[in-house]
Structures are given as structure tokens and as C-alpha cells.
N, C-alpha and C. Protein backbone atom coordinates (compact mmCIF):
# COMPACT_ATOMS: atom_id res chain seq x y z
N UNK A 1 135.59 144.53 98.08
CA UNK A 1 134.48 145.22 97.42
C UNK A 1 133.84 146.21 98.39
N UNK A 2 133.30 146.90 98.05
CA UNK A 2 132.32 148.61 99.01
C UNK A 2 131.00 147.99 98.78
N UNK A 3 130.44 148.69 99.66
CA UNK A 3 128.84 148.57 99.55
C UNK A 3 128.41 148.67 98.62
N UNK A 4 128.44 149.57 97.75
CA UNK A 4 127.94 150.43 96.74
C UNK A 4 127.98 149.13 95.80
N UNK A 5 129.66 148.56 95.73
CA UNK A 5 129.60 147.39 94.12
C UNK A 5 128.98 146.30 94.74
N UNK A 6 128.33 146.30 96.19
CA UNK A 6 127.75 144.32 96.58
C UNK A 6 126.45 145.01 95.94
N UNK A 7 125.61 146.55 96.32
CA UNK A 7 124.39 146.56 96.55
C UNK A 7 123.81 146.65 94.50
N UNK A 8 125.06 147.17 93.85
CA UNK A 8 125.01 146.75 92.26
C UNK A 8 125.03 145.59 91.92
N UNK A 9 125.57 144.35 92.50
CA UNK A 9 125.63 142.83 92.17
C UNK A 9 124.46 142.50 92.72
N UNK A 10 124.26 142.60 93.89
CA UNK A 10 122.60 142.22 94.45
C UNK A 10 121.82 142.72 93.78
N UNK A 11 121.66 143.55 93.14
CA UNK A 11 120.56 144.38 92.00
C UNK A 11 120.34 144.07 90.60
N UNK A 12 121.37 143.72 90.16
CA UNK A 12 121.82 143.31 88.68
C UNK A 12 120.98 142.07 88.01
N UNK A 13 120.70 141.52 88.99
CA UNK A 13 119.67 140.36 88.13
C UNK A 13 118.42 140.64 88.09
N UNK A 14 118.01 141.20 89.18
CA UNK A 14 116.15 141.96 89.49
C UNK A 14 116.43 143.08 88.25
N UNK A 15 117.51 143.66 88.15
CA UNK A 15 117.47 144.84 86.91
C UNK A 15 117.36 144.53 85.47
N UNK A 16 118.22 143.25 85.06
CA UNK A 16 117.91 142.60 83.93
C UNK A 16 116.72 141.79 83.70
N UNK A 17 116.13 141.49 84.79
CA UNK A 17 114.69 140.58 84.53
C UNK A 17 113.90 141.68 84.30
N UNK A 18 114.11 142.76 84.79
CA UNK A 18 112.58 143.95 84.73
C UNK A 18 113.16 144.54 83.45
N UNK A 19 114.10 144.44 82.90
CA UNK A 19 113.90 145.34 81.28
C UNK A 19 114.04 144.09 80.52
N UNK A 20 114.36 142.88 80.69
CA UNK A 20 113.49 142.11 79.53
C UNK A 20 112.35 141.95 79.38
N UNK A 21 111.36 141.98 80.56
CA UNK A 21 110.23 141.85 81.06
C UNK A 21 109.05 143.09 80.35
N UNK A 22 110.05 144.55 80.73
CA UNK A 22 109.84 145.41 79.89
C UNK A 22 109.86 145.78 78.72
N UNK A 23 110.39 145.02 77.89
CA UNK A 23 111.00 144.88 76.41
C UNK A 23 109.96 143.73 75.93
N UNK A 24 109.10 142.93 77.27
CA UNK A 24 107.88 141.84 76.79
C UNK A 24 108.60 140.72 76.00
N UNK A 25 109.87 140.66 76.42
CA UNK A 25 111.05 139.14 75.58
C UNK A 25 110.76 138.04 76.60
N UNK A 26 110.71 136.89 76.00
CA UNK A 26 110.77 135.94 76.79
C UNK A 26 112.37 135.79 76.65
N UNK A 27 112.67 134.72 77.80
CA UNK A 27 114.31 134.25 78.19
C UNK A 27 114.92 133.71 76.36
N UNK A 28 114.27 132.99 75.81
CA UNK A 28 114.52 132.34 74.08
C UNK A 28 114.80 133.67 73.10
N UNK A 29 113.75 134.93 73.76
CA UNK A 29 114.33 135.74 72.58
C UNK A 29 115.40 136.96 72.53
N UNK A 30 115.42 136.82 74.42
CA UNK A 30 116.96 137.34 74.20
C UNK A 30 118.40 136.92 74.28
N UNK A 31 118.39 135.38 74.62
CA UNK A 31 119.04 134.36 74.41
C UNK A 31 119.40 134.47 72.56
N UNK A 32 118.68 134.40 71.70
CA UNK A 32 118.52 134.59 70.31
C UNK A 32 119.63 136.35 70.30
N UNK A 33 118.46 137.05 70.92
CA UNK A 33 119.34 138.32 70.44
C UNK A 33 120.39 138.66 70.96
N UNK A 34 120.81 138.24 72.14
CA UNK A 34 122.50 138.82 72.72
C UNK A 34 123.38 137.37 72.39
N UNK A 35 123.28 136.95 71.99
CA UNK A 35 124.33 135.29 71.60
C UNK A 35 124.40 134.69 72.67
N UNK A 36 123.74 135.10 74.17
CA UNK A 36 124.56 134.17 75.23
C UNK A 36 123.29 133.22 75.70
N UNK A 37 123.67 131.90 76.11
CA UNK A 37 122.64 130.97 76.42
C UNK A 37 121.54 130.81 77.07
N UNK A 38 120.50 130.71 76.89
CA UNK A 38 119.05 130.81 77.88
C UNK A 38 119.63 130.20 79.06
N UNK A 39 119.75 129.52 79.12
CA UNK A 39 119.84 128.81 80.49
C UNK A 39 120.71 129.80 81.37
N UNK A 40 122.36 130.51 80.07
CA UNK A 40 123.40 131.37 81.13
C UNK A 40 121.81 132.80 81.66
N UNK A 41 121.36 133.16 80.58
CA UNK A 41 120.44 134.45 80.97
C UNK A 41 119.59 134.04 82.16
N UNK A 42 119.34 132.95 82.27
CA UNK A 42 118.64 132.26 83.55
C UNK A 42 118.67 132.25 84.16
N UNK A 43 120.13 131.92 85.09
CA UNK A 43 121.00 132.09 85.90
C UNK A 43 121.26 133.22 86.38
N UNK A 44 121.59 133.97 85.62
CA UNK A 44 122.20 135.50 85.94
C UNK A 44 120.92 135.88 86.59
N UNK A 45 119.51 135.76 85.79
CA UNK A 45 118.42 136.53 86.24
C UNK A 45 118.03 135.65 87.43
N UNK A 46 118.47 134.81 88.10
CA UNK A 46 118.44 134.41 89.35
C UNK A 46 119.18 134.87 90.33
N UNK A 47 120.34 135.38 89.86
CA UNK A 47 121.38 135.67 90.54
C UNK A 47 122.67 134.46 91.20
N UNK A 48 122.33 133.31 89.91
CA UNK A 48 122.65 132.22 90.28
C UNK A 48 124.62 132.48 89.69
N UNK A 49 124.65 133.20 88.93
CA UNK A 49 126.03 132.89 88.07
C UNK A 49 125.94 134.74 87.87
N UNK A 50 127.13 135.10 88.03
CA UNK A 50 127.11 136.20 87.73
C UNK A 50 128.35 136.72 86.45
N UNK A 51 127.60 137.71 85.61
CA UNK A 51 127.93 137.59 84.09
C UNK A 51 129.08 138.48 83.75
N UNK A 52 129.86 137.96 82.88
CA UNK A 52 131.14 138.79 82.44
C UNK A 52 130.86 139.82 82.26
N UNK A 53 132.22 140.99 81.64
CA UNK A 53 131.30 142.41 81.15
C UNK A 53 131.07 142.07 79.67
N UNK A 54 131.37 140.62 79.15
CA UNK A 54 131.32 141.01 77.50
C UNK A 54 129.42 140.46 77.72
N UNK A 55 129.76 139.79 78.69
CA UNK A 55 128.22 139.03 78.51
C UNK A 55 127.58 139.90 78.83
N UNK A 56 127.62 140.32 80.06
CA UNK A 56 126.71 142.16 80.18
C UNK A 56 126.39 143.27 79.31
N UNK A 57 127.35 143.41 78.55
CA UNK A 57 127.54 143.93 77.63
C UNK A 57 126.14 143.20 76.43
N UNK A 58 126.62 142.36 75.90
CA UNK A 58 125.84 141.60 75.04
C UNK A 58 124.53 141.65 75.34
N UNK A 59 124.28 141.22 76.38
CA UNK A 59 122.74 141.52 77.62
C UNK A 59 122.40 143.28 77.67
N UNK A 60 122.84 144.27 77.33
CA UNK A 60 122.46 145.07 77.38
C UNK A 60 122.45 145.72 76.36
N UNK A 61 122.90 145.22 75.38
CA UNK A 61 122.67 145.67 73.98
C UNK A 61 121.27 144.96 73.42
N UNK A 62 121.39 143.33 73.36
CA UNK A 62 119.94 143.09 72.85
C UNK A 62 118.66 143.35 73.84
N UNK A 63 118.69 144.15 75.46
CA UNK A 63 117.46 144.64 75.86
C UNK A 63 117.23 146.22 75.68
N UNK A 64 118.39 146.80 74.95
CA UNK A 64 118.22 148.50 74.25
C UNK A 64 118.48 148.64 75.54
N UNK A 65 119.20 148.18 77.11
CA UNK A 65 119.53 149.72 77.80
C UNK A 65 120.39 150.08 78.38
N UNK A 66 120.84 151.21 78.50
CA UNK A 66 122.32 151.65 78.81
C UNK A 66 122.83 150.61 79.87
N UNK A 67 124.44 150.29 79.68
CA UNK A 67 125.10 149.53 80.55
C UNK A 67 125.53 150.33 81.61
N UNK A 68 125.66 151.86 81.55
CA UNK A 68 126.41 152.22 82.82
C UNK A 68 124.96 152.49 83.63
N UNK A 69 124.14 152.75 83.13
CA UNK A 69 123.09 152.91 83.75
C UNK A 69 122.12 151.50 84.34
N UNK A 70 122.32 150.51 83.53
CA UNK A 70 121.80 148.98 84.37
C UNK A 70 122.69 149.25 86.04
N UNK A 71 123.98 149.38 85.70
CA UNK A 71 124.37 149.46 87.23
C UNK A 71 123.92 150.20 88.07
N UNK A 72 123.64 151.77 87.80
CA UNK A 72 123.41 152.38 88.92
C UNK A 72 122.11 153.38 88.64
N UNK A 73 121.09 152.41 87.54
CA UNK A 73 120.12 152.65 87.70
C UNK A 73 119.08 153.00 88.78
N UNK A 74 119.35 152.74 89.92
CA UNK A 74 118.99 153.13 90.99
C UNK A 74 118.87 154.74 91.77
N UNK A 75 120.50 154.71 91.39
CA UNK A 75 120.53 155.82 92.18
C UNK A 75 119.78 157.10 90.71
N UNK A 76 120.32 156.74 89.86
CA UNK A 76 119.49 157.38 88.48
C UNK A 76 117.72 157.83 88.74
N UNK A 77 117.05 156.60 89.02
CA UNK A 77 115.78 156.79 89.40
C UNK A 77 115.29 158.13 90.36
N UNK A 78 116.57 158.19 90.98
CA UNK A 78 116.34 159.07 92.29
C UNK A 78 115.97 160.29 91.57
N UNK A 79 116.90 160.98 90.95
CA UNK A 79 117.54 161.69 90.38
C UNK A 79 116.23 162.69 89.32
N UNK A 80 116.92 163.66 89.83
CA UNK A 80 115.51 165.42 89.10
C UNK A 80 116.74 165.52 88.00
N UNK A 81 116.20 165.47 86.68
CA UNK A 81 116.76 166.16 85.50
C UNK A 81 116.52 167.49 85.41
N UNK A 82 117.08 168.33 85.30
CA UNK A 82 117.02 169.68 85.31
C UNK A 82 117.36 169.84 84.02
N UNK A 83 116.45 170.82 82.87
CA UNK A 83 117.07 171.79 81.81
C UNK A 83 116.78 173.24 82.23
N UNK A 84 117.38 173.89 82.15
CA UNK A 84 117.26 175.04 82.83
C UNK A 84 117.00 175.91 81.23
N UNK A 85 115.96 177.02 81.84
CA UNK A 85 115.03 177.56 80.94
C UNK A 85 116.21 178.50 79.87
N UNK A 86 117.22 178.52 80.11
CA UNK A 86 118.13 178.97 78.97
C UNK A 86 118.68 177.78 77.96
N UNK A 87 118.55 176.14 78.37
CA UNK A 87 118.59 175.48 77.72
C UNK A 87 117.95 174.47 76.58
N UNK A 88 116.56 175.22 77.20
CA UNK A 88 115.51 174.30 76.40
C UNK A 88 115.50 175.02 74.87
N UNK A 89 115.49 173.63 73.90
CA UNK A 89 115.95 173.88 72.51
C UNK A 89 114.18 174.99 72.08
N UNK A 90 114.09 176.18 71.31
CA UNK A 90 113.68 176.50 70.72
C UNK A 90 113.17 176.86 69.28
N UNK A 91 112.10 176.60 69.03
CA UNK A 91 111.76 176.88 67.59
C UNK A 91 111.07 178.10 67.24
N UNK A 92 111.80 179.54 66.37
CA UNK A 92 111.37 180.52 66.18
C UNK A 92 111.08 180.68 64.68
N UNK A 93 111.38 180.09 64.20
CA UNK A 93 111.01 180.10 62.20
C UNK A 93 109.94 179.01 62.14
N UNK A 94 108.89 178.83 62.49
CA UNK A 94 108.02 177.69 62.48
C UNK A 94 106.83 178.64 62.51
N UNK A 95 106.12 178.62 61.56
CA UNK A 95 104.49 179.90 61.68
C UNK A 95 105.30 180.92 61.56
N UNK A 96 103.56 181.94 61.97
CA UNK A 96 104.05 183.25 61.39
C UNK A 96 104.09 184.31 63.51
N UNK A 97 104.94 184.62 63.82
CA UNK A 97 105.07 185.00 65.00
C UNK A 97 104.78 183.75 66.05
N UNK A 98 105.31 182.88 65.93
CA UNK A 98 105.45 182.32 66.88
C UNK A 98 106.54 181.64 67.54
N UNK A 99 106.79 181.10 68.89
CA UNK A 99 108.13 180.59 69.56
C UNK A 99 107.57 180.00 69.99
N UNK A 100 108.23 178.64 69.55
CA UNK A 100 107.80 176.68 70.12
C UNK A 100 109.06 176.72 71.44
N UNK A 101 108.84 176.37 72.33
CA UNK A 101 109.78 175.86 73.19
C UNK A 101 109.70 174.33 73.32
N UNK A 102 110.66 173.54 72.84
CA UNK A 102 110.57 172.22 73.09
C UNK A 102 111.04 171.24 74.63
N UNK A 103 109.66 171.06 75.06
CA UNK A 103 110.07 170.71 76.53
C UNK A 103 109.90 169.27 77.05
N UNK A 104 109.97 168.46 75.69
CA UNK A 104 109.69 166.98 76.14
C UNK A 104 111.11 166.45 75.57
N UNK A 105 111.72 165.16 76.26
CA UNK A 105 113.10 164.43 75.85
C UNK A 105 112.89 164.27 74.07
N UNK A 106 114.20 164.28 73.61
CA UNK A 106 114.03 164.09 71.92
C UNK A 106 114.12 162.38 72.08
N UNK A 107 114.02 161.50 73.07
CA UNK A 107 113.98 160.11 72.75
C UNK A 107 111.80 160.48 72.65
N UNK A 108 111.22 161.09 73.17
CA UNK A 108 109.77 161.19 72.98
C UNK A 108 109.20 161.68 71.74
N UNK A 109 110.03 162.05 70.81
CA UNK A 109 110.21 163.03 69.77
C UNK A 109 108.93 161.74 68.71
N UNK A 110 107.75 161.89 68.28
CA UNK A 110 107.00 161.14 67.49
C UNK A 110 106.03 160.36 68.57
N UNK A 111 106.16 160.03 70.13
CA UNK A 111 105.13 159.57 70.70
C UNK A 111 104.37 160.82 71.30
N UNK A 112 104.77 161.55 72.71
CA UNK A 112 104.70 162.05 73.33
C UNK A 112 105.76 163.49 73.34
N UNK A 113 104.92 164.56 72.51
CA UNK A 113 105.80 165.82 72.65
C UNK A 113 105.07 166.30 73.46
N UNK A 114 105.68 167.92 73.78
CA UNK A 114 105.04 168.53 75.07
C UNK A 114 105.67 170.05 75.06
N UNK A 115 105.00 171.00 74.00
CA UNK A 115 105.53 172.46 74.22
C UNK A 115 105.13 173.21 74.60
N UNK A 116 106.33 174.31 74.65
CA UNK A 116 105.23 176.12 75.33
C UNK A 116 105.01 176.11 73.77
N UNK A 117 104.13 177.33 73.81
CA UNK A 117 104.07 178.39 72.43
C UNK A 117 103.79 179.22 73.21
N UNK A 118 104.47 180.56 71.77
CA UNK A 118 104.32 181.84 72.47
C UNK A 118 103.85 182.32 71.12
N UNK A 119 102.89 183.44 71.09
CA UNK A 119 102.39 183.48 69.95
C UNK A 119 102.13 185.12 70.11
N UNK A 120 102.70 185.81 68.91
CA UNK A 120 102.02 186.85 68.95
C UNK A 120 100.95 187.37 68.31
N UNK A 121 99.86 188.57 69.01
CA UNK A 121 98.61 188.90 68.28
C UNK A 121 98.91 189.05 66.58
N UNK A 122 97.56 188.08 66.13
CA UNK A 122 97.71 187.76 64.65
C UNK A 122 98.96 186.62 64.10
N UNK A 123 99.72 186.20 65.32
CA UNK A 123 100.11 184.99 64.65
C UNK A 123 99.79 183.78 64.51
N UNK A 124 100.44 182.84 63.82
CA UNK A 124 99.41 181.46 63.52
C UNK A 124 100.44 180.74 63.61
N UNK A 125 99.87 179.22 63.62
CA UNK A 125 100.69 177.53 63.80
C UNK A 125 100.11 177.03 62.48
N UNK A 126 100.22 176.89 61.30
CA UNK A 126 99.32 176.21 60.42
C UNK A 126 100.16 174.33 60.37
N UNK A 127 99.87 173.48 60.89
CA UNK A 127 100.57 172.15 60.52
C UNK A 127 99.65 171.10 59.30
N UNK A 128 100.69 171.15 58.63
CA UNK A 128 99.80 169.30 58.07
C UNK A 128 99.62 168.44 58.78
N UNK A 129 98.82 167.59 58.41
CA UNK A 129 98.61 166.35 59.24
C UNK A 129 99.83 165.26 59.63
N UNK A 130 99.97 165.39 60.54
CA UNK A 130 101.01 164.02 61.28
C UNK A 130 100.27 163.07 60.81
N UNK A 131 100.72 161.62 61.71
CA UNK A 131 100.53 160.20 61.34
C UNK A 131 99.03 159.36 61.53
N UNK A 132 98.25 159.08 61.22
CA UNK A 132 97.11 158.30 61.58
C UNK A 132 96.71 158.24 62.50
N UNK A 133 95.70 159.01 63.43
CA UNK A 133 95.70 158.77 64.73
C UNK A 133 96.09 159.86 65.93
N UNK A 134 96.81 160.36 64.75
CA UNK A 134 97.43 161.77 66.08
C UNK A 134 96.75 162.52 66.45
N UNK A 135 96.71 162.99 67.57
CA UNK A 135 95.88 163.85 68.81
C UNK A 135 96.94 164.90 69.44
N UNK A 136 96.13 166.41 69.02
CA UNK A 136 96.36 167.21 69.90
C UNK A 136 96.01 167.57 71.63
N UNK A 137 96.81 168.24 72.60
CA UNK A 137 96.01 168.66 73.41
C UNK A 137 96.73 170.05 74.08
N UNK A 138 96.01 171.02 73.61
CA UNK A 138 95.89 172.58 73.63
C UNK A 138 95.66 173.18 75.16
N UNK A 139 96.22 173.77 75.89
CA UNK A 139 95.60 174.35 76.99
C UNK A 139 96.37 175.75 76.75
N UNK A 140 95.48 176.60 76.94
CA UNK A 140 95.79 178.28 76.49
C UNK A 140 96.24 178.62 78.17
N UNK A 141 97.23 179.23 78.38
CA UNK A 141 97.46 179.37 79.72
C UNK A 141 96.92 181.17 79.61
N UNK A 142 97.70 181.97 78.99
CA UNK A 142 97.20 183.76 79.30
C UNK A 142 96.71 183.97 77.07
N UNK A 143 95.75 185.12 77.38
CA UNK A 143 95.17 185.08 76.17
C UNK A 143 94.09 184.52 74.95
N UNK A 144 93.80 184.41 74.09
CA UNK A 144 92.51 184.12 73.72
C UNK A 144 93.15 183.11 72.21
N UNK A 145 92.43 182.13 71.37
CA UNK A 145 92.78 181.99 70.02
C UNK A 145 92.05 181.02 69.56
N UNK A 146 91.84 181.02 68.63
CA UNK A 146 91.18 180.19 67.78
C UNK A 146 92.34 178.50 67.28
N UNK A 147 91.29 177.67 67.37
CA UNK A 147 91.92 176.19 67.02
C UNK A 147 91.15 175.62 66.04
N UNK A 148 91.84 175.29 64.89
CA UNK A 148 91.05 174.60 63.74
C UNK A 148 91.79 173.22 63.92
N UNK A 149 90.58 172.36 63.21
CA UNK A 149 91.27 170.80 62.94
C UNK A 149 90.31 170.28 61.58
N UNK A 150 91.00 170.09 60.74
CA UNK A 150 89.94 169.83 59.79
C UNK A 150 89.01 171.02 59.29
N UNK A 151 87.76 170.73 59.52
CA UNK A 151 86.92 171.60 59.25
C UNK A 151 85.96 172.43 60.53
N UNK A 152 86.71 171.71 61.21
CA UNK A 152 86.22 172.56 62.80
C UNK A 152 86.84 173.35 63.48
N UNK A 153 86.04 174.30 63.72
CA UNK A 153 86.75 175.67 64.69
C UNK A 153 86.66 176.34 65.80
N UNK A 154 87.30 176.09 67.03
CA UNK A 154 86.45 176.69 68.30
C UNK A 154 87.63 177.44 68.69
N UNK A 155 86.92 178.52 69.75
CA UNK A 155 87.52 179.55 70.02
C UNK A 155 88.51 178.88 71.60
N UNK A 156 89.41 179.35 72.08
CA UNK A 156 89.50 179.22 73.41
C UNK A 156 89.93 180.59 74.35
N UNK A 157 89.94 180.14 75.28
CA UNK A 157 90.48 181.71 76.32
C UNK A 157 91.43 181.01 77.01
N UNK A 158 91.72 182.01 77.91
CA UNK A 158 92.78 180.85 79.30
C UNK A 158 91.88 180.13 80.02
N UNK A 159 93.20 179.29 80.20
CA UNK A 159 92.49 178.15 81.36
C UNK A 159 91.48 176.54 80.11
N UNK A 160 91.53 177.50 78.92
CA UNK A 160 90.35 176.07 78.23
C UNK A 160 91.52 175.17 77.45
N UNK A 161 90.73 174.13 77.42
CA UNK A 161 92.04 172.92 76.62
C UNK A 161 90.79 172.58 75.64
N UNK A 162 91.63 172.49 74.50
CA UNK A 162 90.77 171.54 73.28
C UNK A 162 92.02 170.78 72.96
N UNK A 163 91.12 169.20 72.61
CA UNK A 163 91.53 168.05 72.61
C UNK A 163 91.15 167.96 70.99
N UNK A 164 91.76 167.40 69.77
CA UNK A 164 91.50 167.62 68.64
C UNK A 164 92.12 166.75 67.61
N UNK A 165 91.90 166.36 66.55
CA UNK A 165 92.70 165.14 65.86
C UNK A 165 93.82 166.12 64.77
N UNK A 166 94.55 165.70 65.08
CA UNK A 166 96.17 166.19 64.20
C UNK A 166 95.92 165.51 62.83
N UNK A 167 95.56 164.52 62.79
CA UNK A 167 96.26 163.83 61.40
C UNK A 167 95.13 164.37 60.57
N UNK A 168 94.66 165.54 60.76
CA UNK A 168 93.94 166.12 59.07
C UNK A 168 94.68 167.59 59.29
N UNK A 169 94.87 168.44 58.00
CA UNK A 169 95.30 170.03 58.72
C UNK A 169 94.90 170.32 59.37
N UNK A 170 95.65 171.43 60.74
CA UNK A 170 94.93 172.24 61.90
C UNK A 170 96.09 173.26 61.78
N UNK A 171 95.16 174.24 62.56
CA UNK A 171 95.61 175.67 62.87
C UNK A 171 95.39 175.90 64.00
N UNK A 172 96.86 176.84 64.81
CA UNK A 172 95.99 177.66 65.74
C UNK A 172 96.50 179.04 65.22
N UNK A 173 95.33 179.90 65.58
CA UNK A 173 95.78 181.59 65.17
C UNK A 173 95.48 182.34 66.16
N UNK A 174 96.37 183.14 66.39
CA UNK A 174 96.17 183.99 67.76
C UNK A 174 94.92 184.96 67.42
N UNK A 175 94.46 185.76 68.41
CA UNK A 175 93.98 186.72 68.32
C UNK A 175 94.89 187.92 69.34
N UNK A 176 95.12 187.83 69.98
CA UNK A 176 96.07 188.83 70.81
C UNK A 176 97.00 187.88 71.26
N UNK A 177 98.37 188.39 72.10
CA UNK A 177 99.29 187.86 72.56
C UNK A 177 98.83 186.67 73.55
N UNK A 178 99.55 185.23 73.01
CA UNK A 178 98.89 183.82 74.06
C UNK A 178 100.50 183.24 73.87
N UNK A 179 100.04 182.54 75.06
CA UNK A 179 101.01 181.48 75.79
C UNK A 179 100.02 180.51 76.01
N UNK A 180 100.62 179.53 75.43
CA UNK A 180 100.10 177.89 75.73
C UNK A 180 100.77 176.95 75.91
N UNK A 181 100.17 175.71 75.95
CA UNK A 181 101.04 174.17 75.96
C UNK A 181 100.64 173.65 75.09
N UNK A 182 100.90 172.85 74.23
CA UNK A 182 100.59 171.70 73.32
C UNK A 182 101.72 170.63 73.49
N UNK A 183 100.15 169.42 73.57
CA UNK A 183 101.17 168.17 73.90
C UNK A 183 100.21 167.07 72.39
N UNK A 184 101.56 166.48 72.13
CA UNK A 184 101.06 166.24 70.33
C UNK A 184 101.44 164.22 70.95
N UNK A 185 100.14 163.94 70.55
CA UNK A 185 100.26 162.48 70.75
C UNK A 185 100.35 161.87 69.07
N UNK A 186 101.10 160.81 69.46
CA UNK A 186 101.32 159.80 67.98
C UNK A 186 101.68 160.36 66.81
N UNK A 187 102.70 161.58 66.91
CA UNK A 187 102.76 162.39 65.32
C UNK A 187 103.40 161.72 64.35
């Protein structure tokens, strides 16, 4: 064996205890959900018995997380994701003059989004209300515009953030050419 596969076997049980742990399962309920025995999941998460790949397998299906990545989750952690600004997915048919750049993972897609907008003078964002609870948060980086939510309306410039509830209609409408961020909680 290489370093690399002892320092993955030495890791492998501290890695499965912290995403069941993370997943908030006790040892019974993922014993229940991967078919293999509390006592075998016990073990392993001691580092007492170390687990087949079907059992690994099984173990990493009922805690939702990737198997090639339980192994070398580590070196993963390290690791800068790069999308490079010709790759980030865009939305240009959404409002009237405007370009959404979508810059948060699509696994965040309904908790935690996170876009540019680019908006041109006199264009608008008009949305319905998302889900119960949802919260905008607006920061105008260059340019000026108005933010509605409901029945309220404040102006912003650069540099100002309004914080605002999503789940009734809101608008934003430009007044001259703006660039912003919007990050949309709980939609």
C-alpha cells in the first residue's frame, strides 16, 4: 500500500462519523438506512473493522455523500473551484433589459442563491413571491435604482444594500445603467 491509500484508511472512519453526525443520524438510523449492522457501522466508525466497497458503498448512499469523494475528501477540501467568467450560466430573457449571472452552485438553487445583475437604464426585475419566508439582499455596486417589496419602496445608490421580504411581489427598476448582487434566501 502508498501513503496516500494508509492516510485514506486512517481517515475513513473520522470521515463517516462526521457526515452521519452531519446528516444529525444516530448509528440505528443509518444502520436502518444502508442495510448494514449498527454494531458493523460501529466498528468501522472506530476504525475497528474496516468495510467492504459494497458496504461503503451502502454507507455512502444512505449518508447522501459522494463515495469517491469520502476518500479523498481531504485533499478536495483543499481545493479553489474555479468557474471562469465565460462559464458562469446566464440569464438574459428574465425582465425587461436585464442580465442575471448565476454565481451560486445549482445544489444551493432554493436555499442560498447569489447573483450579478446587470440592468439597463429603465430596465426592471418584476418577481412573484417565492416561498414563505424568503428574504432578499440587494447591494447596488455602480448606479442608482429603485427596490419595491410589497408595498414599499426605497431608492438605493452604490455601495447601499436593502434587505427586504421576497415572498410578497417585488421589483427592482433601474433608473440608469446598475450592476448589483442579489443574494435570495429561502426561495
Amino acid at each position: 500500500m502508498t501513503e496516500d491509500t494508509d492516510a485514506i484508511l486512517t481517515q475513513l472512519p473520522a470521515r463517516l462519523k462526521e457526515a452521519r453526525r452531519a446528516q444529525g443520524l444516530s448509528l440505528d438510523a443509518v444502520a436502518k438506512l444502508s442495510g448494514v449492522s449498527r454494531s458493523m457501522v460501529s466498528q468501522i466508525e472506530r476504525g475497528e473493522s474496516s468495510p467492504t466497497i459494497a458496504t461503503l458503498w451502502n454507507l455512502t448512499r444512505a449518508l447522501q455523500v459522494d463515495f469517491a469523494g469520502l476518500l479523498d475528501g481531504a485533499q478536495d477540501a483543499a481545493r479553489i473551484e474555479v468557474l471562469r467568467a465565460g462559464a458562469v450560466p446566464t440569464i438574459d430573457n428574465l425582465g425587461a433589459g436585464c442580465r442575471i449571472r448565476i454565481l451560486s452552485p445549482p445544489e444551493e438553487a432554493g436555499r442560498h442563491e447569489v447573483y450579478e445583475l446587470s440592468i439597463a437604464a429603465g430596465g426592471q426585475l418584476d418577481s412573484q413571491p417565492h416561498t414563505r419566508g424568503a428574504r432578499e439582499h440587494l447591494t447596488v455596486i455602480e448606479g442608482a435604482l429603485e427596490v419595491t417589496s410589497g408595498e414599499d419602496c426605497q431608492r438605493l445608490e452604490a455601495g447601499d444594500t436593502a434587505r427586504y421580504a421576497a415572498d410578497v411581489p417585488h421589483r427592482i427598476a433601474a433608473r440608469g445603467a446598475v450592476r448589483a448582487f442579489l443574494v435570495v434566501q429561502d426561495a
